[in-house]
N, C-alpha and C. Protein backbone atom coordinates (compact mmCIF):
# COMPACT_ATOMS: atom_id res chain seq x y z
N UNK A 1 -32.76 -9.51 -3.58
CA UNK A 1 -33.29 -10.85 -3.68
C UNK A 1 -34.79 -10.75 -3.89
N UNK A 2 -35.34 -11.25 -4.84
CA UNK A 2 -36.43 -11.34 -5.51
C UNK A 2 -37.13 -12.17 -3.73
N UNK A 3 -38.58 -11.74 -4.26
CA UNK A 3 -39.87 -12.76 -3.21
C UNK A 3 -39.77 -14.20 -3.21
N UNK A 4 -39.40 -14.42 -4.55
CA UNK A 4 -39.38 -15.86 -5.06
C UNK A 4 -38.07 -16.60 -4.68
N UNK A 5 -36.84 -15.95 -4.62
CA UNK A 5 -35.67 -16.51 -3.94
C UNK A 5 -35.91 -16.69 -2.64
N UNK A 6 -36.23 -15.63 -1.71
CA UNK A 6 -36.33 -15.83 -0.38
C UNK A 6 -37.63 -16.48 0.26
N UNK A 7 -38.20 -16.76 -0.88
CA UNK A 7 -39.59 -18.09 -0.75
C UNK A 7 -38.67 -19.49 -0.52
N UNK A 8 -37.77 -19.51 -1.52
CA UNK A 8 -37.10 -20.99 -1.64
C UNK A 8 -35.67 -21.23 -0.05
N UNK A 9 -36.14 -20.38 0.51
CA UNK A 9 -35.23 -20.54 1.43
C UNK A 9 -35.76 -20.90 3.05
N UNK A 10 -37.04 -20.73 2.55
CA UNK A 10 -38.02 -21.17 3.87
C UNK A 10 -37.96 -22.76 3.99
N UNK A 11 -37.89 -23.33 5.09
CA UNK A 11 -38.18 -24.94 5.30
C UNK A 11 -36.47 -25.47 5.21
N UNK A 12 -35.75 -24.45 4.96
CA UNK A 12 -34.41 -25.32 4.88
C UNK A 12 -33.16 -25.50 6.30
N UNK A 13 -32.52 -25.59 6.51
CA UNK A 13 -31.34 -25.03 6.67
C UNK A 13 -30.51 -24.72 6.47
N UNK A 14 -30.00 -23.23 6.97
CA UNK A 14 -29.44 -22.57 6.39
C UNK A 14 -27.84 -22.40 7.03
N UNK A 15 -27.05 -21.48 6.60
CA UNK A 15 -25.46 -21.33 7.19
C UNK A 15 -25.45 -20.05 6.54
N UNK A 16 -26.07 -18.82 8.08
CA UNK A 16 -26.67 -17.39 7.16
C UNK A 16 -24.70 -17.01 6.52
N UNK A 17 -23.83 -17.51 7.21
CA UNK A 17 -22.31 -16.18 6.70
C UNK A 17 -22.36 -16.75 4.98
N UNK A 18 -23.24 -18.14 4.72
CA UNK A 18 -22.99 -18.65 3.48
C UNK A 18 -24.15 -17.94 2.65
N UNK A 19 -24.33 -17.03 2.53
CA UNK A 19 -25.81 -16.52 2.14
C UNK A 19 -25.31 -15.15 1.36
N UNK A 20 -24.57 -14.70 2.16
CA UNK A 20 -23.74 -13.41 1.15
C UNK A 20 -22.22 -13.61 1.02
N UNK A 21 -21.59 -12.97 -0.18
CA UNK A 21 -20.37 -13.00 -0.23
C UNK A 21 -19.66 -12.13 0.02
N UNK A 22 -18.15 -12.05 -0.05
CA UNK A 22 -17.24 -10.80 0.58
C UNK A 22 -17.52 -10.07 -1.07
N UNK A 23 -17.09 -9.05 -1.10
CA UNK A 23 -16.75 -8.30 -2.41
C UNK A 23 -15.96 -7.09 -2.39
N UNK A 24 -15.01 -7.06 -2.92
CA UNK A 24 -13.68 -6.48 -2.76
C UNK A 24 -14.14 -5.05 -2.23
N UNK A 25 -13.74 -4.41 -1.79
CA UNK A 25 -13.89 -2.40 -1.50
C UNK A 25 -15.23 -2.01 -1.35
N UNK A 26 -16.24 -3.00 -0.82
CA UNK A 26 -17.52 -2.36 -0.99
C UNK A 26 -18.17 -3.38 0.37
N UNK A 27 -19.73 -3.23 0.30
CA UNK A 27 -20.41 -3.92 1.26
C UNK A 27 -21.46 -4.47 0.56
N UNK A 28 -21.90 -5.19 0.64
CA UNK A 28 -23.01 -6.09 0.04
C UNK A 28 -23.68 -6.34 0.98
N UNK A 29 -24.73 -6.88 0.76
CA UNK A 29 -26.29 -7.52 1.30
C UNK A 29 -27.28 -7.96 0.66
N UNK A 30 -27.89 -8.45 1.27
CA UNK A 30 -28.67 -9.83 1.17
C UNK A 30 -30.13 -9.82 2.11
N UNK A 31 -31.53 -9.28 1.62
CA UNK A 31 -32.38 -9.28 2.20
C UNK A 31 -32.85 -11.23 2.23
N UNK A 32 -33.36 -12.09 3.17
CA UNK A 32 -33.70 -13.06 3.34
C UNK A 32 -35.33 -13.38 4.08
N UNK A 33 -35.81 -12.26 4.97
CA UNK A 33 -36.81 -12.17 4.75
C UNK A 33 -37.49 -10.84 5.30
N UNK A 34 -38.72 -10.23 4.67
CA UNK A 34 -39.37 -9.34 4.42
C UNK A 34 -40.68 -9.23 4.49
N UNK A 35 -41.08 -8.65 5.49
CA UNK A 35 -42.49 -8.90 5.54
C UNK A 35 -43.07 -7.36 6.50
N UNK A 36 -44.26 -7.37 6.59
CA UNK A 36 -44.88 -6.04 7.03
C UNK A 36 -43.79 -6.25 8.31
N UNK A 37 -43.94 -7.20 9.01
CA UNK A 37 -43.49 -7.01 10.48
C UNK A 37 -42.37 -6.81 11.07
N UNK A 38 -40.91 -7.03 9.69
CA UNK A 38 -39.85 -7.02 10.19
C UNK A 38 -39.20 -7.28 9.17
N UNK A 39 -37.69 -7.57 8.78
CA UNK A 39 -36.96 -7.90 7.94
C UNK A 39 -35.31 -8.71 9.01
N UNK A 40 -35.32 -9.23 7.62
CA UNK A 40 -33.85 -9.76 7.65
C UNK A 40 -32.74 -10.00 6.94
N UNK A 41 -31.84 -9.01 7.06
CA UNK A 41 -30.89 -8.82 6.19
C UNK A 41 -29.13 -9.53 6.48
N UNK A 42 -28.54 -9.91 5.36
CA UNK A 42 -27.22 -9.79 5.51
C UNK A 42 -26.31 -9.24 5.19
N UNK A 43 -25.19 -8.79 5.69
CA UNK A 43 -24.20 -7.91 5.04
C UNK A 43 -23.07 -8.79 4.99
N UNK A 44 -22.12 -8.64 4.18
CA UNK A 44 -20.59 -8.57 4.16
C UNK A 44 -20.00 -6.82 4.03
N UNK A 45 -19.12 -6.66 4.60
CA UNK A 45 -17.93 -5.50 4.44
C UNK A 45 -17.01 -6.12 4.38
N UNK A 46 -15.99 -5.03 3.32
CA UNK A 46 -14.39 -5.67 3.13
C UNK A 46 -14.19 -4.75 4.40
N UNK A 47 -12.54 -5.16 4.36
CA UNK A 47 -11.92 -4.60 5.46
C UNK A 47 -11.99 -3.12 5.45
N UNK A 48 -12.40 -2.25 6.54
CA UNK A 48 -12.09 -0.56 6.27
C UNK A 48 -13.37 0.21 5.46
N UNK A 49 -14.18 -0.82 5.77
CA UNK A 49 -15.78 -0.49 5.15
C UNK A 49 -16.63 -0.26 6.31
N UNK A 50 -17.83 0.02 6.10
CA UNK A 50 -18.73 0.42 7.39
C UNK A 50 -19.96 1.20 7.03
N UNK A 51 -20.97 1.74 8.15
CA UNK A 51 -21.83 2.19 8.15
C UNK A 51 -21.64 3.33 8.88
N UNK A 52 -22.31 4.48 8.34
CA UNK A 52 -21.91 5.87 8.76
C UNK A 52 -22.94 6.15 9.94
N UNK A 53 -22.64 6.88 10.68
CA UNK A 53 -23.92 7.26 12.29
C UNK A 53 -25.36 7.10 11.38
N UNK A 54 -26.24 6.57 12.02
CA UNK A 54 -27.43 6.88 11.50
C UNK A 54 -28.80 6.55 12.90
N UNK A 55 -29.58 6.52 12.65
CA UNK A 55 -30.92 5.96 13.45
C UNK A 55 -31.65 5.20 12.73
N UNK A 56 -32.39 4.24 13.42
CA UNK A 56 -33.62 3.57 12.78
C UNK A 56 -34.45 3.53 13.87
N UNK A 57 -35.90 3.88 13.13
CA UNK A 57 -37.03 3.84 14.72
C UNK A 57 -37.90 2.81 15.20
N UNK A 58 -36.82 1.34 14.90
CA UNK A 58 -37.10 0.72 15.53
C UNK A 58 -36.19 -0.17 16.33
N UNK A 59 -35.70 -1.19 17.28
CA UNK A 59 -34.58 -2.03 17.19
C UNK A 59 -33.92 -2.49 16.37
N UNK A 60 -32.83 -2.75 16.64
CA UNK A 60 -32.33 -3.24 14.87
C UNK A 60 -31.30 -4.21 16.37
N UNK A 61 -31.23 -5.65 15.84
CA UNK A 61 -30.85 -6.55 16.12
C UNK A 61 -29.15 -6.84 15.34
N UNK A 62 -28.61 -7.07 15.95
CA UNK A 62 -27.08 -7.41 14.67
C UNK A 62 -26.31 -8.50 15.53
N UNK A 63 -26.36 -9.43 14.38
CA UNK A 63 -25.20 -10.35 15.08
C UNK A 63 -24.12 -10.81 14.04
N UNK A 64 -22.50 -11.23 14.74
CA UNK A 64 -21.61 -10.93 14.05
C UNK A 64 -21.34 -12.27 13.57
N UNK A 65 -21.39 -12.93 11.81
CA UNK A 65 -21.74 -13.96 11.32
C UNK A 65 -20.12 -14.60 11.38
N UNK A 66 -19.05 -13.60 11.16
CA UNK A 66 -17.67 -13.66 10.67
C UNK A 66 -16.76 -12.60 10.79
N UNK A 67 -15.60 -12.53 11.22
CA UNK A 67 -14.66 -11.77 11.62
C UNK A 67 -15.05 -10.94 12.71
N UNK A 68 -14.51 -9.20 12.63
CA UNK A 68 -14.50 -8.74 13.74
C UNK A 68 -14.70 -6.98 13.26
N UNK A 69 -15.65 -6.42 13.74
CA UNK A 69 -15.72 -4.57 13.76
C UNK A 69 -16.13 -4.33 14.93
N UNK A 70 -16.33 -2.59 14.41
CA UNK A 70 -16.24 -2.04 15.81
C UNK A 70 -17.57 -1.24 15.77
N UNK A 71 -18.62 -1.75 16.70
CA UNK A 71 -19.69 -0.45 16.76
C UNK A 71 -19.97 0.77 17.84
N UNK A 72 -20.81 1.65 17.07
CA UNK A 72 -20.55 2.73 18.12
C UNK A 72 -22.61 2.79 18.10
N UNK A 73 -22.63 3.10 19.94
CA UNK A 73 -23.90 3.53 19.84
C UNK A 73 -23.99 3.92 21.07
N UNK A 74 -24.85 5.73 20.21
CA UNK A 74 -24.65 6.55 21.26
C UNK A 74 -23.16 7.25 21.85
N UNK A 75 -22.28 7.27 20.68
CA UNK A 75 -21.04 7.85 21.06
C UNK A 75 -20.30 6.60 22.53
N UNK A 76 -20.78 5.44 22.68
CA UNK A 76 -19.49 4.54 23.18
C UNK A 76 -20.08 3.03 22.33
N UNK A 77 -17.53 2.68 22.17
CA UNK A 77 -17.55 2.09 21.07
C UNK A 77 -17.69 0.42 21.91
N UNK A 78 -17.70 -0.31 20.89
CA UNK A 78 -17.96 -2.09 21.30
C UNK A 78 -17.23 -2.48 19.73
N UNK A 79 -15.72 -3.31 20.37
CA UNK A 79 -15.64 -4.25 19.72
C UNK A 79 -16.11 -5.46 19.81
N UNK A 80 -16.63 -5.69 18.40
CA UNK A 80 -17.22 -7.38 18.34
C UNK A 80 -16.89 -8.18 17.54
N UNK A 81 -17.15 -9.69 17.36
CA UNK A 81 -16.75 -10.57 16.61
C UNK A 81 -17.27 -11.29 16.51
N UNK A 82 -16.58 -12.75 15.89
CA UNK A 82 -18.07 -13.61 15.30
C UNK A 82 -19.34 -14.35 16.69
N UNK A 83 -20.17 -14.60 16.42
CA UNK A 83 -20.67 -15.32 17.43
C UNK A 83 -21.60 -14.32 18.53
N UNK A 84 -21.42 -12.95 18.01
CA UNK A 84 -21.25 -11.80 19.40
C UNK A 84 -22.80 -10.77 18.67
N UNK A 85 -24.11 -10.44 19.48
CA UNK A 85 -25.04 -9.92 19.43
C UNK A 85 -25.21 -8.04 19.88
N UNK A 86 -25.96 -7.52 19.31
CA UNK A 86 -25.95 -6.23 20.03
C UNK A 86 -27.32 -5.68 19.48
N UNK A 87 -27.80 -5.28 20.39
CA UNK A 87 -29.01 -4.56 19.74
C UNK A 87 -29.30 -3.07 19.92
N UNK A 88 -29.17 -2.34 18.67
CA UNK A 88 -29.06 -1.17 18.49
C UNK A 88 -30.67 -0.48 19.27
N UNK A 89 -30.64 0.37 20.22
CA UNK A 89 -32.37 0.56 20.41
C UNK A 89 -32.58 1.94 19.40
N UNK A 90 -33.72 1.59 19.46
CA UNK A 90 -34.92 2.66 18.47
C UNK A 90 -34.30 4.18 18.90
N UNK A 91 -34.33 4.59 17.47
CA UNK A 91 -33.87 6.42 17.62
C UNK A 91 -32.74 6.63 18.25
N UNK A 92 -31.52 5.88 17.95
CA UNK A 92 -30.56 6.05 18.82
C UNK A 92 -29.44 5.81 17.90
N UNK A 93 -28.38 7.21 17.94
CA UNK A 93 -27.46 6.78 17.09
C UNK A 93 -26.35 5.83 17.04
N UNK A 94 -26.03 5.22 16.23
CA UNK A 94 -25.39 4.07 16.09
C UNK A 94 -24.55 3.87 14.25
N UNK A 95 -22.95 3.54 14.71
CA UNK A 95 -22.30 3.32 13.54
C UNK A 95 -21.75 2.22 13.43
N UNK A 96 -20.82 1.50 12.21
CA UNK A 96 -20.34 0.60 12.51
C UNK A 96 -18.93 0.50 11.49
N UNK A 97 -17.85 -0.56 11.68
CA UNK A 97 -16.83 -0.08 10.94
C UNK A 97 -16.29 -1.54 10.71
N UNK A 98 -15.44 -2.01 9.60
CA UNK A 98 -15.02 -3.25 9.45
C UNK A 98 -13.39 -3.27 10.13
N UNK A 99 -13.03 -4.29 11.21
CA UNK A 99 -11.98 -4.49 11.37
C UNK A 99 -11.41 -5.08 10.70
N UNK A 100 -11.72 -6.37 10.38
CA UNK A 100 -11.15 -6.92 9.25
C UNK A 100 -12.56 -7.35 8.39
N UNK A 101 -12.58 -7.97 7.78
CA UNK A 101 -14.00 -8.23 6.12
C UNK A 101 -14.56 -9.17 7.37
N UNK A 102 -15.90 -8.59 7.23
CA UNK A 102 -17.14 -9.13 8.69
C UNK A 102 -18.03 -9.54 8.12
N UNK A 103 -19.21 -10.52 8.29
CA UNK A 103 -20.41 -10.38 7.98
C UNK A 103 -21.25 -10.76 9.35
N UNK A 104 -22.51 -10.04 8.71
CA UNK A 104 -23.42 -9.96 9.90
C UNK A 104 -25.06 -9.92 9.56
N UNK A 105 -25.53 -10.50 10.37
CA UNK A 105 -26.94 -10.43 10.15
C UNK A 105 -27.80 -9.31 11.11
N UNK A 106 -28.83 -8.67 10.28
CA UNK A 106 -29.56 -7.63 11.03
C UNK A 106 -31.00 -7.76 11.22
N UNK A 107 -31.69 -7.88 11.98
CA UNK A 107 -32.88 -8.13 12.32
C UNK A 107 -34.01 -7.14 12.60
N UNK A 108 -34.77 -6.54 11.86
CA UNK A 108 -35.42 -5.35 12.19
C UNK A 108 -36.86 -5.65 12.73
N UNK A 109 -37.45 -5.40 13.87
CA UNK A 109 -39.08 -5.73 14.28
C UNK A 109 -39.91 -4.61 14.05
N UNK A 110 -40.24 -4.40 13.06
CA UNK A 110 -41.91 -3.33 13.48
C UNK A 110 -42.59 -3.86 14.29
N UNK A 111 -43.22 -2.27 15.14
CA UNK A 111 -43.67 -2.50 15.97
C UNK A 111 -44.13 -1.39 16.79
C-alpha cells in the first residue's frame, strides 16, 4: 500500500478484517500505517497457512480480526480466535498457523 493510500485512511472509520482479503493457498497483507515509530499491518491466511518460528526485536502486538489459529511462543502453544490479543515480547521466538482462513492485525512499536 502506497503512502498515499494509507494517507486516505486517516480520519475515517474503519472495519480493519475489511481492509484485507482472503486469497486462496497463500497469505496476504496489508501495511495501514508506517512510520519511524511503529507500523501496522494486516494479514489474511487461508486455511493451513502460517508463519514459520521467527523473532522480532521489538513487541509485536497481534490481534485476531476473524476465525481461529494457533500460536506458539517460546515453544508453548495458544489457541486463539476472533476478538482474542497476544503480544509476542521482543527477541523471543514465536510462530503461528491457520486453523481455519484468519485474519489479524499486527502492531509493531519501536522503541
Amino acid at each position: 500500500m502506497t503512502e498515499k493510500a494509507r494517507e486516505e485512511l486517516r480520519g475515517k472509520v474503519l472495519s480493519l478484517k475489511e481492509l484485507v482479503a482472503y486469497q486462496e493457498g497463500t497469505v496476504a497483507s496489508r501495511m495501514i500505517v508506517n512510520n519511524p515509530s511503529g507500523s501496522i499491518t494486516l494479514f489474511s491466511f487461508d486455511k493451513d497457512e502460517g508463519l514459520s518460528e521467527h523473532t522480532a526485536p521489538y513487541d509485536a502486538v497481534v490481534t485476531i480480526l476473524d476465525g481461529e489459529c494457533e500460536v506458539w511462543v517460546a515453544g508453548e502453544t495458544h489457541p486463539m480466535k476472533e476478538g482474542e490479543t497476544i503480544i509476542f515480547p521482543a527477541n523471543t521466538p514465536h510462530a503461528l498457523s491457520a486453523v481455519t482462513r484468519f485474519k489479524m492485525s499486527l502492531t509493531m512499536i519501536r522503541g
